[in-house]
Protein backbone atom coordinates (compact mmCIF):
# COMPACT_ATOMS: atom_id res chain seq x y z
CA UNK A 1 0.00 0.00 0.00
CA UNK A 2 1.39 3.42 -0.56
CA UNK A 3 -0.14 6.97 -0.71
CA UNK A 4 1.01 8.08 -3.89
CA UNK A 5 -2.35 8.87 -5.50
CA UNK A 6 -3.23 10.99 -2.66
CA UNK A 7 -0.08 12.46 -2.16
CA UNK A 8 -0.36 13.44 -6.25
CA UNK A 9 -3.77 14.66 -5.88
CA UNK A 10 -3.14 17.12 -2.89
CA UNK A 11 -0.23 18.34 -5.11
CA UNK A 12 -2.93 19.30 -7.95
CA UNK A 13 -0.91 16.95 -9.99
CA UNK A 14 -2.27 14.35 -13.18
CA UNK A 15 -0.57 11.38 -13.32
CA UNK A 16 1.19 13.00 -16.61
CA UNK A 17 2.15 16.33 -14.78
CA UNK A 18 3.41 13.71 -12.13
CA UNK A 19 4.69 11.51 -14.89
CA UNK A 20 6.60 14.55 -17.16
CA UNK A 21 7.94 15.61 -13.90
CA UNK A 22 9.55 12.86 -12.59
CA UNK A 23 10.72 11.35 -16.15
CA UNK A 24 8.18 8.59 -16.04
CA UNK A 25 5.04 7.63 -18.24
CA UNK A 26 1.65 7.97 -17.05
CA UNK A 27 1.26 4.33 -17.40
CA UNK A 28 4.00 3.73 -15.29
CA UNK A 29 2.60 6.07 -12.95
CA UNK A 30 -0.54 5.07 -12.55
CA UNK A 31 1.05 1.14 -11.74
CA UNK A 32 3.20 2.61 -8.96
CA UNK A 33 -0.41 4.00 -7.64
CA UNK A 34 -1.53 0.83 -7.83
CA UNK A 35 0.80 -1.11 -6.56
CA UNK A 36 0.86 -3.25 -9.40
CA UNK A 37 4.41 -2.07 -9.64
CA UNK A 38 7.51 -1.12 -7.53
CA UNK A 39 9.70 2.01 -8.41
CA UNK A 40 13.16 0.98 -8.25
CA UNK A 41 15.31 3.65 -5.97
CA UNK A 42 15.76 6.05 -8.51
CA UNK A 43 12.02 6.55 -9.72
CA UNK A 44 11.02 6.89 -5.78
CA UNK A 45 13.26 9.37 -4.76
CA UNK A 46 12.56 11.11 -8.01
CA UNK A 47 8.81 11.04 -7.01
CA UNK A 48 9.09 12.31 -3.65
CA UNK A 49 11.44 15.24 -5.02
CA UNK A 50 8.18 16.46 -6.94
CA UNK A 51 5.89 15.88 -4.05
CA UNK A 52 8.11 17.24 -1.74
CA UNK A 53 7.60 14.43 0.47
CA UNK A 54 10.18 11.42 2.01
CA UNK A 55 9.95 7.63 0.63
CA UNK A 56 7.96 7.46 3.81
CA UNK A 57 5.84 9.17 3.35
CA UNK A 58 4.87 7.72 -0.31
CA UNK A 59 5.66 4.34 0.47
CA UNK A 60 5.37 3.93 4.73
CA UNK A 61 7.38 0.37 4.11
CA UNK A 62 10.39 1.19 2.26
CA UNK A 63 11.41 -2.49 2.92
CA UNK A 64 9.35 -3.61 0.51
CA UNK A 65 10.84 -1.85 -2.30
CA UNK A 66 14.51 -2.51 -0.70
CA UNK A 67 13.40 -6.12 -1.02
CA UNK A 68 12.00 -5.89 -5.02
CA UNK A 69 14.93 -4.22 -5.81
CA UNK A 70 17.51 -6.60 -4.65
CA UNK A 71 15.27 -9.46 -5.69
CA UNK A 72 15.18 -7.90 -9.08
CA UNK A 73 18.85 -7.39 -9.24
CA UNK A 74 19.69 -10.86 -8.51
CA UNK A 75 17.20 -12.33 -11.32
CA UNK A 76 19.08 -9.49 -13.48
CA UNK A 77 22.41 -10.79 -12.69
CA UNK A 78 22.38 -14.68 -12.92
């Protein structure tokens, strides 16, 4: 769970203002809302940059996206 859709909305952002801001897509964006997809490091710090907000706030358990990232890595690198 993560409150990136609220976060964007009490910004007065789209997902494409969000999106053009960040570097992303609004596709992209919109999966990171709904947790149908994990930002690697870069893409979440980017985020909160915009939103002028910490990882924890966006995403309250980090960990997970620690976790996907280092899972992802290792499926990367074998």
């Amino acid at each position: 769970m993560n409150n990136l859709k609220s976060l964007r909305e009490d910004a007065g952002l789209t997902l494409q203002a969000l999106a053009d801001m960040y570097g992303g897509t609004k596709s992209h964006c919109w999966a990171l809302e709904a947790g149908s997809s994990v930002p690697t490091l870069t893409t979440a710090y980017a985020i909160c940059g915009v939103l002028d907000k910490s990882v924890y706030d966006v995403w309250p358990d980090e960990t997970v996206i620690v976790e996907e990232i280092i899972k992802t890595n290792r499926i990367v690198t074998k």
